[in-house]
Protein backbone atom coordinates (compact mmCIF):
# COMPACT_ATOMS: atom_id res chain seq x y z
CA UNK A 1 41.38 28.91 -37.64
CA UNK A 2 40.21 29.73 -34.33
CA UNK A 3 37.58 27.40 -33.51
CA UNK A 4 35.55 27.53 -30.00
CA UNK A 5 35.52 24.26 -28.56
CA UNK A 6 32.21 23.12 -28.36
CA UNK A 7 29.88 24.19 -25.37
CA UNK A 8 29.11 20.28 -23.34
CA UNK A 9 26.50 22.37 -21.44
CA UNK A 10 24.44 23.47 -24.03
CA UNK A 11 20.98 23.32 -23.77
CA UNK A 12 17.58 23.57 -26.31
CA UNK A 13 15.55 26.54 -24.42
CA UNK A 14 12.36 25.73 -23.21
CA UNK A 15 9.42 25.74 -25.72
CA UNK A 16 6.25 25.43 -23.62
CA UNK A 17 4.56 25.27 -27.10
CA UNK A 18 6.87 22.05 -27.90
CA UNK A 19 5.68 19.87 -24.68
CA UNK A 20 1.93 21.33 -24.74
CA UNK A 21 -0.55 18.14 -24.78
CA UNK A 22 1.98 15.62 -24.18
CA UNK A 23 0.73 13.21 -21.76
CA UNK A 24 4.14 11.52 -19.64
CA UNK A 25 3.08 8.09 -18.23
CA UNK A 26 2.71 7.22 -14.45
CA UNK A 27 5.14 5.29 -12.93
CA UNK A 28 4.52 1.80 -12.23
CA UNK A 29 3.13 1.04 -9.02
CA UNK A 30 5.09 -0.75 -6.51
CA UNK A 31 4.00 -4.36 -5.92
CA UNK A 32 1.53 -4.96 -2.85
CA UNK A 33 2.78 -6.18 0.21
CA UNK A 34 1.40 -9.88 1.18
CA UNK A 35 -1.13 -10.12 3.66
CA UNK A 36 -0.14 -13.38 4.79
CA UNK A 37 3.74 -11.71 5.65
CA UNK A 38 1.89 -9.55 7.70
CA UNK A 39 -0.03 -11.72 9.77
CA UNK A 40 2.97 -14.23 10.00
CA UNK A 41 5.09 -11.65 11.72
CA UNK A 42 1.65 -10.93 14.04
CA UNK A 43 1.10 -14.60 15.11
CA UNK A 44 4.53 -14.68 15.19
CA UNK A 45 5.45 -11.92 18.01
CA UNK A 46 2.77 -13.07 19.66
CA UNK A 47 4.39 -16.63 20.52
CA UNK A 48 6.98 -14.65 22.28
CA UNK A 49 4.28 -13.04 24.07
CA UNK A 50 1.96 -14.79 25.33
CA UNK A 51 3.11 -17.11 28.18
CA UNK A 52 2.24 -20.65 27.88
CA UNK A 53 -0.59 -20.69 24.97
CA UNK A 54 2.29 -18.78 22.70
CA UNK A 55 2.71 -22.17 20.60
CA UNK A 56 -0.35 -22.17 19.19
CA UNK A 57 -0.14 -18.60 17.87
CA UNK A 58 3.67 -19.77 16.55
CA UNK A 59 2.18 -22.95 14.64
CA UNK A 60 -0.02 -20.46 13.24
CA UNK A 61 2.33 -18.20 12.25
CA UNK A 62 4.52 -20.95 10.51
CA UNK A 63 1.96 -22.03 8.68
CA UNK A 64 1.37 -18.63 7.90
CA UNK A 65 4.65 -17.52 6.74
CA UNK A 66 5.20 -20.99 4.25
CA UNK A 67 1.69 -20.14 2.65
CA UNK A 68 3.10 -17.03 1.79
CA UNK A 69 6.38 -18.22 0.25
CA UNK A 70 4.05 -19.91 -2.35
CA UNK A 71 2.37 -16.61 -2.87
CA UNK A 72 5.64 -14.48 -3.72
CA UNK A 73 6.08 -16.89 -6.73
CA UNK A 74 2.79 -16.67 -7.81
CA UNK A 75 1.40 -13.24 -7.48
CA UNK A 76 4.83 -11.49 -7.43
CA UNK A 77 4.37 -9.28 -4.30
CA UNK A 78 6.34 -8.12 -1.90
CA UNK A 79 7.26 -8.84 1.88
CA UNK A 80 9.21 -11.95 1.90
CA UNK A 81 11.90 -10.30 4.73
CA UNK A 82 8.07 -9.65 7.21
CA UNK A 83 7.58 -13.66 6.29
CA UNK A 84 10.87 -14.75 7.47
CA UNK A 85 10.52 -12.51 10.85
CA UNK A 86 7.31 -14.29 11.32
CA UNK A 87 8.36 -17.84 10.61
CA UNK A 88 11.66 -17.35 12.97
CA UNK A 89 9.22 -15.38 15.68
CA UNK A 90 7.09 -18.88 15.44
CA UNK A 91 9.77 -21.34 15.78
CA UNK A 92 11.47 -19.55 18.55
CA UNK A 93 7.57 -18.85 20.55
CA UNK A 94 6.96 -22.17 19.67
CA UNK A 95 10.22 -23.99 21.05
CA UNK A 96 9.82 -21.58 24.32
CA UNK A 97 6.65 -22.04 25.42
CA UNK A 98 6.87 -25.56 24.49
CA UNK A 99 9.50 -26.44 26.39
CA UNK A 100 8.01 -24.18 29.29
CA UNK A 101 4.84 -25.86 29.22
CA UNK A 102 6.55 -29.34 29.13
CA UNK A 103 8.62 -28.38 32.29
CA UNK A 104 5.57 -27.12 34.59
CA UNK A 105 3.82 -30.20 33.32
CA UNK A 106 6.71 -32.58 34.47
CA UNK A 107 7.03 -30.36 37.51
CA UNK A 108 3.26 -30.87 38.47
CA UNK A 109 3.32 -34.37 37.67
CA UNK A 110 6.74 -35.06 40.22
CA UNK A 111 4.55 -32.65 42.93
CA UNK A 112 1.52 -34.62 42.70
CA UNK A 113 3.11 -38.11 42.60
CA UNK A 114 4.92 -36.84 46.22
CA UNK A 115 8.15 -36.15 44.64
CA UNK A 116 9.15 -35.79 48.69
CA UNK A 117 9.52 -39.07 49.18
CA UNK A 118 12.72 -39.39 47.42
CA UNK A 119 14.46 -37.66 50.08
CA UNK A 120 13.30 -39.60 53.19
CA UNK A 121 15.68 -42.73 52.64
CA UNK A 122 18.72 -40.80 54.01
């Protein structure tokens, strides 16, 4: 009438005999990461870098960064978070040096055209 409960830890011993041969299977690889991501987020810091040619380094990273949105539907790798860096990286080098290069030009254009002579009538 005395029955041991029964033991939740028990364990089969080990056999080496019983695993010999068995071949376990490799674990899936993890997807690639996307070229394209990467250079996106290259071209990308690089319109925040370079002063006033940095907008042609951020067009190139936008383009960039949408040819690899196709490419994560397609091919099914990875790196979609290194696309987004380098399409916001683009915009933002793009806007900044664009603007920038669009105020010295303005600024050169009011020197040149003797921008001076607005302040002689008083």
């Amino acid at each position: 009438m005395n029955q041991q409960p029964p033991n939740q830890y028990q364990y089969d011993s080990y056999n080496p005999q019983q695993n010999f041969g068995q071949q376990y299977p490799y674990p899936p690889a993890p997807p690639k990461t996307s070229t394209k991501s990467i250079v996106a987020l290259i071209f990308g810091i690089l319109s925040i870098l370079i002063p006033y040619i940095g907008f042609i380094p951020g067009i190139v990273a936008i383009i960039v960064a949408s040819l690899s949105f196709k490419d994560f539907k397609q091919k099914g790798e990875q790196g979609k978070g290194l696309s987004i860096a380098g399409l916001v990286c683009g915009i933002i080098g793009t806007v900044i040096w664009g603007l920038v290069t669009l105020l010295v030009v303005i600024g050169l254009l009011m020197y040149v055209n003797g921008g001076d002579n607005y302040y002689t009538n008083f």
